[in-house]
C-alpha atoms as a PDB file:
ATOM      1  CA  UNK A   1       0.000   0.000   0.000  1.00  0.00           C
ATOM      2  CA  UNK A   2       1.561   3.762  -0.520  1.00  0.00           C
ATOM      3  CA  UNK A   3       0.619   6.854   0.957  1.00  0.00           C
ATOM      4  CA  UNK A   4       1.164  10.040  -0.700  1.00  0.00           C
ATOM      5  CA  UNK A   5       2.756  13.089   1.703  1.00  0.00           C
ATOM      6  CA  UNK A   6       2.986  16.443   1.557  1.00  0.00           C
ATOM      7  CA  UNK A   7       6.460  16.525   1.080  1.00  0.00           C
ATOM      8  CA  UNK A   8       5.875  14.997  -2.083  1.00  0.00           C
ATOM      9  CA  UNK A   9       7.660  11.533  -0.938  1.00  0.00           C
ATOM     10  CA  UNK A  10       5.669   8.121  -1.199  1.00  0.00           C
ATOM     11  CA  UNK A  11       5.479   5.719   2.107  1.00  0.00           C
ATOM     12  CA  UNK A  12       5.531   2.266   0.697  1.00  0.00           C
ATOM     13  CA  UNK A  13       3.971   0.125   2.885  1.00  0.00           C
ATOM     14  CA  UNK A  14       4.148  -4.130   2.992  1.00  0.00           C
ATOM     15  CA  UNK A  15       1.273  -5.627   4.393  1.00  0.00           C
ATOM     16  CA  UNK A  16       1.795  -8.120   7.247  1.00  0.00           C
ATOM     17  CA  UNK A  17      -1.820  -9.048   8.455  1.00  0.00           C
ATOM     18  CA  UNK A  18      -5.122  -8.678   8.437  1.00  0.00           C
ATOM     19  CA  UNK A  19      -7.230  -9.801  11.537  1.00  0.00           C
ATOM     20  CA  UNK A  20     -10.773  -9.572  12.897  1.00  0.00           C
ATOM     21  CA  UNK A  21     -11.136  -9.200  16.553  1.00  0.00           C
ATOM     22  CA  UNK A  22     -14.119  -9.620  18.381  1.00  0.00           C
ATOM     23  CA  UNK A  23     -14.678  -6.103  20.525  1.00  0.00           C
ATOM     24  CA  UNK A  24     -14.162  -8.077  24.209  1.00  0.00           C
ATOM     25  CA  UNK A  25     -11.182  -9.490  22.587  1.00  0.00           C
ATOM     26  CA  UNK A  26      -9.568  -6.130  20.938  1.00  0.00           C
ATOM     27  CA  UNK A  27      -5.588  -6.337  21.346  1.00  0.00           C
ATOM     28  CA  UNK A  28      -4.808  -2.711  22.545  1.00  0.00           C
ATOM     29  CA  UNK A  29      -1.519  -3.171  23.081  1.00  0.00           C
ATOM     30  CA  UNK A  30      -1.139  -4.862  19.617  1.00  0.00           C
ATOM     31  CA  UNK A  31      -2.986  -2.118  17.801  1.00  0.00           C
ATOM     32  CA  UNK A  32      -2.007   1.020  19.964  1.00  0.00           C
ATOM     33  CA  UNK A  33       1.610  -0.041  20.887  1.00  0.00           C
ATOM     34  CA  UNK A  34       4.825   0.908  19.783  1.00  0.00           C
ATOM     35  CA  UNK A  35       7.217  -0.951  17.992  1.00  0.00           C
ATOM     36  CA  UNK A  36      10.094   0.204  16.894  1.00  0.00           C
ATOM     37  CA  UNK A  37       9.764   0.774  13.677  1.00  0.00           C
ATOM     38  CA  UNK A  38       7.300   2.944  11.064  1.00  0.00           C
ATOM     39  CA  UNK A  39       4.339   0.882  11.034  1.00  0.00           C
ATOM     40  CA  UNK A  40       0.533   1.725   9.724  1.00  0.00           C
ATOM     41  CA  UNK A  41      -2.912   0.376  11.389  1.00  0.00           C
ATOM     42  CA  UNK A  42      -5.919   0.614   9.264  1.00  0.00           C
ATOM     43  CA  UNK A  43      -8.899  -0.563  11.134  1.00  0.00           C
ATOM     44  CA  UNK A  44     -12.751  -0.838  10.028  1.00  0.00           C
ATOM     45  CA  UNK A  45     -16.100  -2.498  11.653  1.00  0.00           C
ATOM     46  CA  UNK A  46     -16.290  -6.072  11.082  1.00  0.00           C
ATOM     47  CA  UNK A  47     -18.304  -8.963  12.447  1.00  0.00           C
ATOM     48  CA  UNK A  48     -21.886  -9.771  12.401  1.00  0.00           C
ATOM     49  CA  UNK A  49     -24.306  -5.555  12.563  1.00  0.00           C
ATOM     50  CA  UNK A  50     -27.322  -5.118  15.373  1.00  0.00           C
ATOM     51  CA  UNK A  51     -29.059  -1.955  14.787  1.00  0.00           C
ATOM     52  CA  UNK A  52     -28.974  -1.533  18.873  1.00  0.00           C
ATOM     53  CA  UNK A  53     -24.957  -2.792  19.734  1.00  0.00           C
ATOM     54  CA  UNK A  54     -23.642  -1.907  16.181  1.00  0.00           C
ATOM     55  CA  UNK A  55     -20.582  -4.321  14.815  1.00  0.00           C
ATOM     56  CA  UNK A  56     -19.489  -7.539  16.949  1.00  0.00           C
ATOM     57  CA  UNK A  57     -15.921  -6.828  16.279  1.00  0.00           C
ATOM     58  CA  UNK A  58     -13.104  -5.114  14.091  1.00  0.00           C
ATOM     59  CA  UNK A  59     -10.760  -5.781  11.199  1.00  0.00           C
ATOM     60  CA  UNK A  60      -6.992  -4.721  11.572  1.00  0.00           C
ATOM     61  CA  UNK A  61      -4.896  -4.493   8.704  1.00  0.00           C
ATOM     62  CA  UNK A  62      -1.082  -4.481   9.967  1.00  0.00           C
ATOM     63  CA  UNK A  63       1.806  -2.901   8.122  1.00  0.00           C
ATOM     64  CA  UNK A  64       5.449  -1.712   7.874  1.00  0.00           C
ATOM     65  CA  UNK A  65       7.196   0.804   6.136  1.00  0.00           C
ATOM     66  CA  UNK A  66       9.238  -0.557   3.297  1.00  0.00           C
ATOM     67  CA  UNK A  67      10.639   2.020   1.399  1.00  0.00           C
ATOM     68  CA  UNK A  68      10.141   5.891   0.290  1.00  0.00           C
ATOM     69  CA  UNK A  69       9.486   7.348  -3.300  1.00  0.00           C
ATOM     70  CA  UNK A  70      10.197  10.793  -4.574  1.00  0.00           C
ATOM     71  CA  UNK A  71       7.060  11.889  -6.491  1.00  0.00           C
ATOM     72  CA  UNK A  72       7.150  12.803 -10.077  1.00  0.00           C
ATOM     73  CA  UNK A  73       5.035  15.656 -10.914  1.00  0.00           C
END
């Protein structure tokens, strides 16, 4: 995946997972926590929708930073 900057460089990102997790079973840690390199967390609603508790649980995609790319205009 590759995100386009403002500084007119390219993040290339690899994509190591993707994982649904039920809500009482959410890894904060893995998610919110650091680790040591540049890494990206996309997340969305996943799981099985009730009008009156919403989604059942979320999907996690999990990904480093691979390389950079200069723009070309």
């Amino acid at each position: 995946m590759k995100v386009a900057r403002a500084d007119r460089r390219t993040a290339v990102f690899a994509v190591d997972e993707v994982k649904t997790y039920t809500k009482d079973d959410f890894p904060d840690d893995k998610v919110y926590g650091t680790t040591g390199r540049p890494e990206l967390r996309l997340m969305t609603c996943g799981g099985k929708f009730n009008k009156k508790s919403g989604y059942s649980a979320n999907v996690v995609v999990f990904a480093h930073l691979t390389s950079w790319k200069k723009q070309t205009a």
